[in-house]
C-alpha atoms as a PDB file:
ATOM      1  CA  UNK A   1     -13.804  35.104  37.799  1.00  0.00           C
ATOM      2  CA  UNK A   2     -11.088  32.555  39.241  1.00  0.00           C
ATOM      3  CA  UNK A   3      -8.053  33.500  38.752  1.00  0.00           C
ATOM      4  CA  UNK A   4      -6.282  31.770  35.736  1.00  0.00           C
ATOM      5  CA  UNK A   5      -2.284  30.817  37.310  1.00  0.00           C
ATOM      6  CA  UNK A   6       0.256  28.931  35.209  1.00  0.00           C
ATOM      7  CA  UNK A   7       2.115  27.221  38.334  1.00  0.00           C
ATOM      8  CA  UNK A   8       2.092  27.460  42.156  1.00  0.00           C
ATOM      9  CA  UNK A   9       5.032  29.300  42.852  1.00  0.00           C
ATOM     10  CA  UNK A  10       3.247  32.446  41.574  1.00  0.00           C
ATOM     11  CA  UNK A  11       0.816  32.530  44.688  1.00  0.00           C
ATOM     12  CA  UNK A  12       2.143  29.844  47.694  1.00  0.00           C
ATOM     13  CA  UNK A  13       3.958  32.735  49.078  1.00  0.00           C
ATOM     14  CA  UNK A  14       0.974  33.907  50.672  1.00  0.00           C
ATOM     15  CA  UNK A  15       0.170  30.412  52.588  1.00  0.00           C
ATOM     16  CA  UNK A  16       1.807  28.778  55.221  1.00  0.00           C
ATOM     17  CA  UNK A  17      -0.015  25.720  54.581  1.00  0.00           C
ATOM     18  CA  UNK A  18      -1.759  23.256  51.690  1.00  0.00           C
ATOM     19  CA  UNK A  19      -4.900  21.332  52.161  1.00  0.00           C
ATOM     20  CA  UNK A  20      -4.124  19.107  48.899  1.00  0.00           C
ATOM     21  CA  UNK A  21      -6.526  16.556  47.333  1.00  0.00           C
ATOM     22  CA  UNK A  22      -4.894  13.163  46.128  1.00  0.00           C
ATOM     23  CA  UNK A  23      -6.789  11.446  43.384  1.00  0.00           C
ATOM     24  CA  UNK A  24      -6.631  14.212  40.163  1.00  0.00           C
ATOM     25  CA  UNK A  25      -4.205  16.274  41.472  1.00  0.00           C
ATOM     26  CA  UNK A  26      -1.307  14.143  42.902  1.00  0.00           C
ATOM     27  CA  UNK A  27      -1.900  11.300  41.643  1.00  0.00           C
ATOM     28  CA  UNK A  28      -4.476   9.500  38.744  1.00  0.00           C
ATOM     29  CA  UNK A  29      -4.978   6.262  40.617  1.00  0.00           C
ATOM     30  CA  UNK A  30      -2.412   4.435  39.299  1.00  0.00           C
ATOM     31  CA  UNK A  31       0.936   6.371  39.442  1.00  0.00           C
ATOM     32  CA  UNK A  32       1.989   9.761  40.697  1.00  0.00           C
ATOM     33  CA  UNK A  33       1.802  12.735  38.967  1.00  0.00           C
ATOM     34  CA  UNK A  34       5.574  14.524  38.181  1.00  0.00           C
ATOM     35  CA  UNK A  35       5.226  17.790  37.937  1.00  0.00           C
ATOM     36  CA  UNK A  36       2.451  17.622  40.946  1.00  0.00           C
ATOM     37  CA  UNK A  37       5.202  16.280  43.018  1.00  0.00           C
ATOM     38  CA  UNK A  38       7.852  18.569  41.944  1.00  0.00           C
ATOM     39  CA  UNK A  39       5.558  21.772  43.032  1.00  0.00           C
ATOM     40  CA  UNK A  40       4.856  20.254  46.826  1.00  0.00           C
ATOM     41  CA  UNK A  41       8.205  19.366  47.170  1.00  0.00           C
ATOM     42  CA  UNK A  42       9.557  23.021  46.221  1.00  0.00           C
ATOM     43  CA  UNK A  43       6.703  24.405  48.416  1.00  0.00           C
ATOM     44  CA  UNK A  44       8.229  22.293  51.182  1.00  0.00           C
ATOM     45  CA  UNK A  45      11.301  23.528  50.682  1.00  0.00           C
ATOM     46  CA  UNK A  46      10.208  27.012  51.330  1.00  0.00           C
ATOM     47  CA  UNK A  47       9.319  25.970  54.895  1.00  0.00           C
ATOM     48  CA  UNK A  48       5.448  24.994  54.059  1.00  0.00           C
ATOM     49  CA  UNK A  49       3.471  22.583  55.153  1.00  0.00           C
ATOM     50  CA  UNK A  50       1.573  19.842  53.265  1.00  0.00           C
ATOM     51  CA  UNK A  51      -1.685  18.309  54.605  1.00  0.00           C
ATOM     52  CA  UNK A  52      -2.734  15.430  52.111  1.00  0.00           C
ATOM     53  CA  UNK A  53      -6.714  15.689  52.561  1.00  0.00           C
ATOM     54  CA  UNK A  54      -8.315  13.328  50.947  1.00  0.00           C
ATOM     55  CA  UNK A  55     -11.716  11.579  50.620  1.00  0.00           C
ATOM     56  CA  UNK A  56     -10.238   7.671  50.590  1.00  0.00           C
ATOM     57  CA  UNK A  57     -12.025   5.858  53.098  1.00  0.00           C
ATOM     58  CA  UNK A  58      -8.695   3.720  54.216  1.00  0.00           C
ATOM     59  CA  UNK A  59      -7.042   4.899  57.148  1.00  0.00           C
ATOM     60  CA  UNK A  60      -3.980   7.002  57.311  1.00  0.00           C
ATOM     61  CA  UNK A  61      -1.573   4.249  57.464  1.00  0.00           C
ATOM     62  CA  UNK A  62      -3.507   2.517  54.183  1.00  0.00           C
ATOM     63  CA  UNK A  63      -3.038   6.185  52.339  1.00  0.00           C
ATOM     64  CA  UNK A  64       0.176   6.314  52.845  1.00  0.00           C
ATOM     65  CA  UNK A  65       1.115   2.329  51.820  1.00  0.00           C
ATOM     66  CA  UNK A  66      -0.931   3.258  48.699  1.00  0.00           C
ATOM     67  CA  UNK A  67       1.161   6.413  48.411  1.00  0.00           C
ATOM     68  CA  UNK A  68       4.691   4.494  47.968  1.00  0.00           C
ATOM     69  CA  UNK A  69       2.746   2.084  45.253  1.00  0.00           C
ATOM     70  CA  UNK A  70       1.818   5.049  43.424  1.00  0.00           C
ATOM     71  CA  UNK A  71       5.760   6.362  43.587  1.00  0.00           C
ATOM     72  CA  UNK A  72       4.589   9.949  46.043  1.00  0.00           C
ATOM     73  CA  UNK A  73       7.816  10.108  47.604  1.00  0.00           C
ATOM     74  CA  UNK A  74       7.397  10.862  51.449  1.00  0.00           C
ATOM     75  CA  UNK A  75       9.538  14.161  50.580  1.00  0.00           C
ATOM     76  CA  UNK A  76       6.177  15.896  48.828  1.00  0.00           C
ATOM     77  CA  UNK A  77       3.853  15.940  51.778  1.00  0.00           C
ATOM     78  CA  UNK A  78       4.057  16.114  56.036  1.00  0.00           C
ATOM     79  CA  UNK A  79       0.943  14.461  56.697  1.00  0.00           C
ATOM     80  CA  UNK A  80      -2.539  13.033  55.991  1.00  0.00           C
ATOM     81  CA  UNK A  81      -5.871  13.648  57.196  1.00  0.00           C
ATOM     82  CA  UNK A  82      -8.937  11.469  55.471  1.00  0.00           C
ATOM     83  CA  UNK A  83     -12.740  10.589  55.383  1.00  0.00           C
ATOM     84  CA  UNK A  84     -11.904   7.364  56.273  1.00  0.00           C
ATOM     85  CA  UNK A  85     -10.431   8.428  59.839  1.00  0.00           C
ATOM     86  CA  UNK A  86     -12.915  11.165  59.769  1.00  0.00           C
ATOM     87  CA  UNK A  87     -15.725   8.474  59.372  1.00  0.00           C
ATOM     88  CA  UNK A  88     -14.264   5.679  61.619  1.00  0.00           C
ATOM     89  CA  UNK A  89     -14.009   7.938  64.568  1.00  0.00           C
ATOM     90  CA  UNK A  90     -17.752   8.951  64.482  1.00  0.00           C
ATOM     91  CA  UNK A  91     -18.310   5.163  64.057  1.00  0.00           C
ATOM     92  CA  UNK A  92     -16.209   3.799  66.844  1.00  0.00           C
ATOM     93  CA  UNK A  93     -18.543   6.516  69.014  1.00  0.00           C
ATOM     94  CA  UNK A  94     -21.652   4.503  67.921  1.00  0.00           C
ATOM     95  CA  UNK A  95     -22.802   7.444  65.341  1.00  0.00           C
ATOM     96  CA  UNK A  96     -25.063   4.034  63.187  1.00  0.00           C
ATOM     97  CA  UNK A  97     -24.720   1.851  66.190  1.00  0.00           C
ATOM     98  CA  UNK A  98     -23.035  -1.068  67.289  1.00  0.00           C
ATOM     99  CA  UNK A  99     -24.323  -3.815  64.654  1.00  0.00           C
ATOM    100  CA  UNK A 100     -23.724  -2.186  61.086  1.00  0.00           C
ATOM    101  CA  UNK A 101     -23.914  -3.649  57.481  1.00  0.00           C
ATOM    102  CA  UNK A 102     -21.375  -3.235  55.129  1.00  0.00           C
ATOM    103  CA  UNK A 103     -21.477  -1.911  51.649  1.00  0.00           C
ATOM    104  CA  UNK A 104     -17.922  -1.894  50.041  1.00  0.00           C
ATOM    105  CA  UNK A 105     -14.929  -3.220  48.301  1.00  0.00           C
ATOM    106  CA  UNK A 106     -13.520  -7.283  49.214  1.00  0.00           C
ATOM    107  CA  UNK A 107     -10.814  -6.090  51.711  1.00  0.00           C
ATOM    108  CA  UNK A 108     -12.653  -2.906  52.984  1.00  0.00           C
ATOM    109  CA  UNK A 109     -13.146  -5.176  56.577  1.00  0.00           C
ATOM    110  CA  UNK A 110      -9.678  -2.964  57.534  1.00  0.00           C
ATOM    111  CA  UNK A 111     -11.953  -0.286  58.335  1.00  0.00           C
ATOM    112  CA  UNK A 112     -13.159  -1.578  61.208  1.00  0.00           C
ATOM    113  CA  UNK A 113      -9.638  -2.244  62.586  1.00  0.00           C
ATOM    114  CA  UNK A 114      -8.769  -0.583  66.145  1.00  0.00           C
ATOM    115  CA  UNK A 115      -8.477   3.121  66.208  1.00  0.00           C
ATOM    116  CA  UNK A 116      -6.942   4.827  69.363  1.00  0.00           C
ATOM    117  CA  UNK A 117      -8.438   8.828  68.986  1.00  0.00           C
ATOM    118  CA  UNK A 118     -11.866   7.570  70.388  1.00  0.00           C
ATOM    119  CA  UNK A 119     -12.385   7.316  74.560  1.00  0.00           C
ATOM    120  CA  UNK A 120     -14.111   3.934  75.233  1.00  0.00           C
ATOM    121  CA  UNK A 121     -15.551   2.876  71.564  1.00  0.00           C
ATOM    122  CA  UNK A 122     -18.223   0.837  71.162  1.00  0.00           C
ATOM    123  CA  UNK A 123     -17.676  -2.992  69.616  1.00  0.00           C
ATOM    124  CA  UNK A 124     -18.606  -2.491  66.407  1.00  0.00           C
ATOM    125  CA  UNK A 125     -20.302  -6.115  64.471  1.00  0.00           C
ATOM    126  CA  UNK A 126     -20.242  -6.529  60.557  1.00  0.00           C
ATOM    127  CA  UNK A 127     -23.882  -8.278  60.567  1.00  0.00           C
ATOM    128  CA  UNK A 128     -26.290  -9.012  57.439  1.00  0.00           C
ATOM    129  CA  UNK A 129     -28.821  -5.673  55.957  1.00  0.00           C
ATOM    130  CA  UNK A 130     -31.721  -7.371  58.569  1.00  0.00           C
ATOM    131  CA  UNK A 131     -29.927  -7.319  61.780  1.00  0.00           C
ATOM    132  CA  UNK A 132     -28.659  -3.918  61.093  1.00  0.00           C
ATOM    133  CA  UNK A 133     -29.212  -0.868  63.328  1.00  0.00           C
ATOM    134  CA  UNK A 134     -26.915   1.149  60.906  1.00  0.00           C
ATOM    135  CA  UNK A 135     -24.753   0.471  57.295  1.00  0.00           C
ATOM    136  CA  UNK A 136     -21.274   1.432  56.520  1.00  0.00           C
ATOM    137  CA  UNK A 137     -20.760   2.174  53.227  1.00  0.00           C
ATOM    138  CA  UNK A 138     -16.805   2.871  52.052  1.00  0.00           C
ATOM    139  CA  UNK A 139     -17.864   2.239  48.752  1.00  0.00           C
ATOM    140  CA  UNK A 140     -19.915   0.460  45.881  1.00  0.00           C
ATOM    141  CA  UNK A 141     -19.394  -3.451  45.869  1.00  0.00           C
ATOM    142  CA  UNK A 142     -18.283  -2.990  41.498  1.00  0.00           C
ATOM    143  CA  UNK A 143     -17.291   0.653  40.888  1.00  0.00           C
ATOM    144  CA  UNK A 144     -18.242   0.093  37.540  1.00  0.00           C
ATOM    145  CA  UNK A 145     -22.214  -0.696  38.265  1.00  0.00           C
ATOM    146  CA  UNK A 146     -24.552   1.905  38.203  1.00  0.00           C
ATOM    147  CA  UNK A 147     -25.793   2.758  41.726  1.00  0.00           C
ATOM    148  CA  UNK A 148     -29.263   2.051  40.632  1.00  0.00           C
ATOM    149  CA  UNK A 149     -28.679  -1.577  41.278  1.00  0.00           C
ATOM    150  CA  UNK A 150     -28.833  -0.428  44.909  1.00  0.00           C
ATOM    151  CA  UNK A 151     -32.483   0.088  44.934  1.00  0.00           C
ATOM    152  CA  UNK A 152     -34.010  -2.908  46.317  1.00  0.00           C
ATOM    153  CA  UNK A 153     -31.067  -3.015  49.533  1.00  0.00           C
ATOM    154  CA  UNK A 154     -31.774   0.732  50.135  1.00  0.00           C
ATOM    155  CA  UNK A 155     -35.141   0.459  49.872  1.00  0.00           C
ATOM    156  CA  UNK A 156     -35.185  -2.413  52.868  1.00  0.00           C
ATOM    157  CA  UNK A 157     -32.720   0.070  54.520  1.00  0.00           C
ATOM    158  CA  UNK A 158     -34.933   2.828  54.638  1.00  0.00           C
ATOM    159  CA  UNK A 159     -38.178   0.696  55.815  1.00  0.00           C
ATOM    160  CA  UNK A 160     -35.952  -0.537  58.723  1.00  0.00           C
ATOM    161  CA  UNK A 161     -34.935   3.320  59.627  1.00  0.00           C
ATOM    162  CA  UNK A 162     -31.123   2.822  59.032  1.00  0.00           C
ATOM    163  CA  UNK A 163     -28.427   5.505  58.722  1.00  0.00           C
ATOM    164  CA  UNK A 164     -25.909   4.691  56.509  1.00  0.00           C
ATOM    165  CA  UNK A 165     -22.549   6.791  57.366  1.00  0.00           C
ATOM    166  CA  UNK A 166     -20.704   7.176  53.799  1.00  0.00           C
ATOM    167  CA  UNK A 167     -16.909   6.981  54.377  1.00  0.00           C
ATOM    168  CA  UNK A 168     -16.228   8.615  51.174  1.00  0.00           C
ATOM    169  CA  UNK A 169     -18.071  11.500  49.298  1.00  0.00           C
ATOM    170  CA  UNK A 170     -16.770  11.406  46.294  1.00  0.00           C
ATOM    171  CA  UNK A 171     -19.120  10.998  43.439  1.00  0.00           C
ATOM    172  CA  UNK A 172     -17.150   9.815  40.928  1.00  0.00           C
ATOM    173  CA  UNK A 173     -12.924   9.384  40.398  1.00  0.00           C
ATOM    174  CA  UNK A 174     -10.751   8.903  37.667  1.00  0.00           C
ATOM    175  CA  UNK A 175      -8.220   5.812  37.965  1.00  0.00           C
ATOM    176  CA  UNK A 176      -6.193   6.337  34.890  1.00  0.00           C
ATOM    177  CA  UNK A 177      -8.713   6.741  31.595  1.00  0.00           C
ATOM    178  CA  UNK A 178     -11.425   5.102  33.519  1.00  0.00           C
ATOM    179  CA  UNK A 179     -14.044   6.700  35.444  1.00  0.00           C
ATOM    180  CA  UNK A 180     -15.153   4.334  38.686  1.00  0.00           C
ATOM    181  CA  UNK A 181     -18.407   5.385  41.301  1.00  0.00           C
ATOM    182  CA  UNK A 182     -17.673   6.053  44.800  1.00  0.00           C
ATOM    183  CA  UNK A 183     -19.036   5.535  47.927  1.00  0.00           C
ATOM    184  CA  UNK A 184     -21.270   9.322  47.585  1.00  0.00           C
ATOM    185  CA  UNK A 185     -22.656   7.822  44.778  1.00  0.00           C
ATOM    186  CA  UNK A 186     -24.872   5.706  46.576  1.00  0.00           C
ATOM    187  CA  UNK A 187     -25.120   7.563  49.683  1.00  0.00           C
ATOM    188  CA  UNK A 188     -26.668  10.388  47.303  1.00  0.00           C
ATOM    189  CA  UNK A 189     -28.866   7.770  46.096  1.00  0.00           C
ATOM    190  CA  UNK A 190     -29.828   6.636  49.570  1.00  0.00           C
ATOM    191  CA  UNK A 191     -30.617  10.471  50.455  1.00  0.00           C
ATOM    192  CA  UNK A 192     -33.242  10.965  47.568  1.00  0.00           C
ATOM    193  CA  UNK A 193     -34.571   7.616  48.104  1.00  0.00           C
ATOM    194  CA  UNK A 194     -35.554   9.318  51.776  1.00  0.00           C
ATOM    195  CA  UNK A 195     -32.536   7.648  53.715  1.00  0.00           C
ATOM    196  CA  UNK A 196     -30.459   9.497  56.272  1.00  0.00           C
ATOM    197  CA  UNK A 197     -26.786   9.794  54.892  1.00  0.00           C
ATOM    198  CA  UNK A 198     -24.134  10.916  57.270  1.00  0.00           C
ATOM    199  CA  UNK A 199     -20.390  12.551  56.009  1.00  0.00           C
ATOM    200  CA  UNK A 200     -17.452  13.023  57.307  1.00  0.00           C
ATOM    201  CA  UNK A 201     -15.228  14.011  53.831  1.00  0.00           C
ATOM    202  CA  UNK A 202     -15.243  16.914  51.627  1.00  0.00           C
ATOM    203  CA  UNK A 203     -16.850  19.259  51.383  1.00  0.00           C
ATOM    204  CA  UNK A 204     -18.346  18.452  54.875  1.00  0.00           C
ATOM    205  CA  UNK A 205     -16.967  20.136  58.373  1.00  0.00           C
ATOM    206  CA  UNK A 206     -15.356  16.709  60.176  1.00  0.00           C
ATOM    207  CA  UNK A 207     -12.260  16.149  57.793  1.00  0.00           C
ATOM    208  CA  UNK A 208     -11.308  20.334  57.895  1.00  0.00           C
ATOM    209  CA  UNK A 209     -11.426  19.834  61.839  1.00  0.00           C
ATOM    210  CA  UNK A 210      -9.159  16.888  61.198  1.00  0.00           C
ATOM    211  CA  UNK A 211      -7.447  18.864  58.948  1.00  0.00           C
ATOM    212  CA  UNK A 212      -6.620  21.258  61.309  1.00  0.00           C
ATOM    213  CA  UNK A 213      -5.460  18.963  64.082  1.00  0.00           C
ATOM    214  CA  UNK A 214      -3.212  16.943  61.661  1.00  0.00           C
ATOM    215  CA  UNK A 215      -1.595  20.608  61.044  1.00  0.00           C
ATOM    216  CA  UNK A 216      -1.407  21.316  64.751  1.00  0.00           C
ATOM    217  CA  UNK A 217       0.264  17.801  65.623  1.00  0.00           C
ATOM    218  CA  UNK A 218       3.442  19.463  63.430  1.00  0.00           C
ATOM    219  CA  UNK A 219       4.236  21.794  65.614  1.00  0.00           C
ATOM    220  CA  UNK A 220       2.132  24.882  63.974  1.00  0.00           C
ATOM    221  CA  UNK A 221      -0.964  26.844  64.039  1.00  0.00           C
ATOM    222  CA  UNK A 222      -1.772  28.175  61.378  1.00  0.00           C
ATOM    223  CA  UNK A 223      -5.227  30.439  60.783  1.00  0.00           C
ATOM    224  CA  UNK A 224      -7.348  29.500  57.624  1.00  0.00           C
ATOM    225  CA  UNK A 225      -6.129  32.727  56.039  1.00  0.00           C
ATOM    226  CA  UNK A 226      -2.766  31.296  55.711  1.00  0.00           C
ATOM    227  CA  UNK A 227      -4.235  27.712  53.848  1.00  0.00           C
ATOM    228  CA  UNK A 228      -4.806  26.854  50.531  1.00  0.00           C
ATOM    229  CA  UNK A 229      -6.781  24.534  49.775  1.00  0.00           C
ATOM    230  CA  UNK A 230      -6.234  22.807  46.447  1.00  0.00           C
ATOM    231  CA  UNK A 231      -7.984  19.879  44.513  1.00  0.00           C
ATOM    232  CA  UNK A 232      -9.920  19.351  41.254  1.00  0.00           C
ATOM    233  CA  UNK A 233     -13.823  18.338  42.477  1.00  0.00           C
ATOM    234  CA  UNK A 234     -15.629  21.827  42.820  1.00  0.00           C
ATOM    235  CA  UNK A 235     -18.731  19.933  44.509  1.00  0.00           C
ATOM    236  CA  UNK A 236     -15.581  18.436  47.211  1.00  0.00           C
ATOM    237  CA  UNK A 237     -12.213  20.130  47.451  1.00  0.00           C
ATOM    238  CA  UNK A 238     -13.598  23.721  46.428  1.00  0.00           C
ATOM    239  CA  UNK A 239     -17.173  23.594  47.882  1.00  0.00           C
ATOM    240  CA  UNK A 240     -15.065  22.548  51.180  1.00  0.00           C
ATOM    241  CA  UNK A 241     -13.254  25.466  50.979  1.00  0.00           C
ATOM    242  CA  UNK A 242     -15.704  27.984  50.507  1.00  0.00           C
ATOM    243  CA  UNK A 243     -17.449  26.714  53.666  1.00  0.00           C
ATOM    244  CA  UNK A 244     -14.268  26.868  55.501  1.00  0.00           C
ATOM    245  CA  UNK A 245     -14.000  30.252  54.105  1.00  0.00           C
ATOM    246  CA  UNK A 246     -10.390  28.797  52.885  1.00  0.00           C
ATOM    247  CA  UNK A 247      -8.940  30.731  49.716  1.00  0.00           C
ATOM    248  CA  UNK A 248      -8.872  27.097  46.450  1.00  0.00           C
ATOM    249  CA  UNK A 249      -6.822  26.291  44.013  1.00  0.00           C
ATOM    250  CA  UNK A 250      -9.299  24.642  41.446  1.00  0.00           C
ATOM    251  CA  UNK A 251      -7.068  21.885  39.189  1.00  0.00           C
ATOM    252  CA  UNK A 252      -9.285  22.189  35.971  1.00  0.00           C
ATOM    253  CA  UNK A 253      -7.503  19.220  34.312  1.00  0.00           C
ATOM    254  CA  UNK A 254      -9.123  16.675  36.947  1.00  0.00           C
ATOM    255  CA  UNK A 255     -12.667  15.237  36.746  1.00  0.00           C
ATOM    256  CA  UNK A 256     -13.713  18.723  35.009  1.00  0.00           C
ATOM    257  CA  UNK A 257     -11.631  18.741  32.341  1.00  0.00           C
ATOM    258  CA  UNK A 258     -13.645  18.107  29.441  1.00  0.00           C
ATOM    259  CA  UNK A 259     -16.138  20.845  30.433  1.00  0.00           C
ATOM    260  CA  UNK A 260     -13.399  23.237  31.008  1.00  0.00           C
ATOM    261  CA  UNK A 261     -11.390  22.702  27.713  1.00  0.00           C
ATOM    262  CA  UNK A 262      -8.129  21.726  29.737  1.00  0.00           C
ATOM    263  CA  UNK A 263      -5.175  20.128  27.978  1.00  0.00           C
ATOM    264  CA  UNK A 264      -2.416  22.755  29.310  1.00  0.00           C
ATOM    265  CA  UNK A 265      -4.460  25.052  30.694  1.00  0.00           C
ATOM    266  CA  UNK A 266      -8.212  25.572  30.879  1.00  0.00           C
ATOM    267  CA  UNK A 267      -9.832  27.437  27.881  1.00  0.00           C
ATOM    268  CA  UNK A 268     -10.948  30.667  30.118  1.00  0.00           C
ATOM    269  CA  UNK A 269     -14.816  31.146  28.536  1.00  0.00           C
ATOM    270  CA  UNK A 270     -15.271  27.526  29.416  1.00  0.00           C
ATOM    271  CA  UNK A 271     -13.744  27.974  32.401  1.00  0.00           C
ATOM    272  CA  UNK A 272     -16.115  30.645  33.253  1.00  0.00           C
ATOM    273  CA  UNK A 273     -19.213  28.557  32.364  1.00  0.00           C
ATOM    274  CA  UNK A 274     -18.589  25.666  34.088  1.00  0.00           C
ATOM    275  CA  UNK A 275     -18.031  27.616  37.539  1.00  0.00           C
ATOM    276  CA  UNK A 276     -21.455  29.407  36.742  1.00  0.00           C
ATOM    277  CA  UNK A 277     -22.750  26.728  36.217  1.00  0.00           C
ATOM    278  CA  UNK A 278     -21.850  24.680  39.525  1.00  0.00           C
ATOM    279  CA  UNK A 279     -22.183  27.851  41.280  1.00  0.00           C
ATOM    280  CA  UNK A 280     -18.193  27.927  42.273  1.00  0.00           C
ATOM    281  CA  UNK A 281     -15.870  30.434  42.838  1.00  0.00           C
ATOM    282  CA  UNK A 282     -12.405  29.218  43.566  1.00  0.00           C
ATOM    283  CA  UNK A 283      -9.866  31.562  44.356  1.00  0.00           C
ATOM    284  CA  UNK A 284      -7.070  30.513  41.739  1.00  0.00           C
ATOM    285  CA  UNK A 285      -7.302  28.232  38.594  1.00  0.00           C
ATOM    286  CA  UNK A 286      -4.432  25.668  37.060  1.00  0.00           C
ATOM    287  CA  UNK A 287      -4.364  23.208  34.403  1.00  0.00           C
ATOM    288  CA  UNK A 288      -2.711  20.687  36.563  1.00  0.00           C
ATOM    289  CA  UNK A 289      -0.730  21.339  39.704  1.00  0.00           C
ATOM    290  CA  UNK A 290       2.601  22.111  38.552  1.00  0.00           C
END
């Protein structure tokens, strides 16, 4: 059974550093989250060291622009590792080739901006589904449409052989009361319709190894006993950590809160049947990161 804590401060004294999830935990996709805030920035304090990890497929420097509009102040975290930078490396190497198709939001053309981590990258093109040798999916065109709508496009996708590299593998997220489908949606989707779907986010390997640099590039190392990893998707931020054989703090009052009977704190039978359920064992349990 997870551990039920009422606040941070009772265990961060045993890590040196925070792998913390964004959306759910710092903030709900339209402003930050106070008392989430308030616990990073005492952790800080205390000489720790905060590694935002999260599964947005924007670049770094597009994290941390949406950051200030959410009011994080730059005082609650030291840096920023996502499955957007995780992703656009492995494209900029040619991982779905040089001509790709794009499935995403108007605006999501930034990720194919310059990026300066990868030795001689390729030139990727934005071309239509039929010249394709690969897609690029950062998200659904309308978060709001079911992924089913899809169908047909994947469908010529898969008869053509294409990989589609998903940028962000994140099912679904909250944005305030209203619950939007991400780019995993589909590329889960794509996968049972027979496609080949590549990650680079939670819970998959890439973004811990970027993780880990982002640390490193502070100044410290820091082994994966000494890391917390915290977040509220146990299929993402805790699954993640259990294959990084990182200790979690699971936020219950996130995308599970309904099944776990979180208002303050989660209700500790439901608790217990939800992580059965999904087959999760996070290390420590909160309400909401406080």
């Amino acid at each position: 059974m997870s551990q039920i804590i009422s606040s941070l401060t009772e265990v961060s004294d045993r890590y040196d550093a925070l792998f913390v999830d964004l959306w759910g935990c710092v903030h709900n996709g339209v402003h930050a989250l106070p008392e989430a805030v308030a616990a990073l920035q005492t952790y800080r304090k205390t000489g720790g060291k905060v590694v935002l990890v999260t599964n947005s497929p924007r670049p770094r420097a597009g994290v941390t622009k949406q950051l200030v509009q959410f009011g994080v102040p730059d005082d609650a975290w030291d840096t920023i590792a996502t499955s957007g930078d995780s992703a656009r490396s492995a494209m900029f190497r040619g991982v779905v080739g040089q001509k790709v198709h794009l499935i995403g939001y108007p605006g999501d053309e930034r990720f194919f901006e310059p990026i300066g981590v990868v030795k001689d990258p390729i030139d990727v093109q934005i071309v239509p589904l039929e010249q394709a040798e690969g897609i690029v999916c950062t998200g659904p065109r309308d978060p709001m449409a079911n992924p089913a709508t899809m169908r047909p496009e994947f469908l010529m996708a898969k008869q053509l052989g294409l990989k589609l590299l998903c940028a962000n593998p994140d099912i679904v997220v909250d944005r305030g009361e209203v619950r939007e489908w991400c780019a995993g949606a589909l590329a889960q989707l794509y996968t049972e319709m027979g496609g080949e779907s590549l990650y680079f986010g939670k819970p998959h390997p890439p973004i811990y190894d970027l993780a880990r640099r982002r640390l490193f590039e502070l100044g410290v190392d820091v082994p994966d006993s000494n890391i917390l990893a915290i977040g509220d998707g146990v299929l993402t931020d805790i699954a993640g950590a259990m294959g990084e054989d990182i200790d979690s703090l699971f936020i219950s009052g996130g995308l599970a809160a309904a099944e776990t009977k979180t208002v303050t704190q989660p209700e500790p039978d439901a608790l217990s049947a939800y992580l059965e359920k999904e087959m999760s064992a996070p290390t420590f349990t909160i309400g909401h990161l406080r």
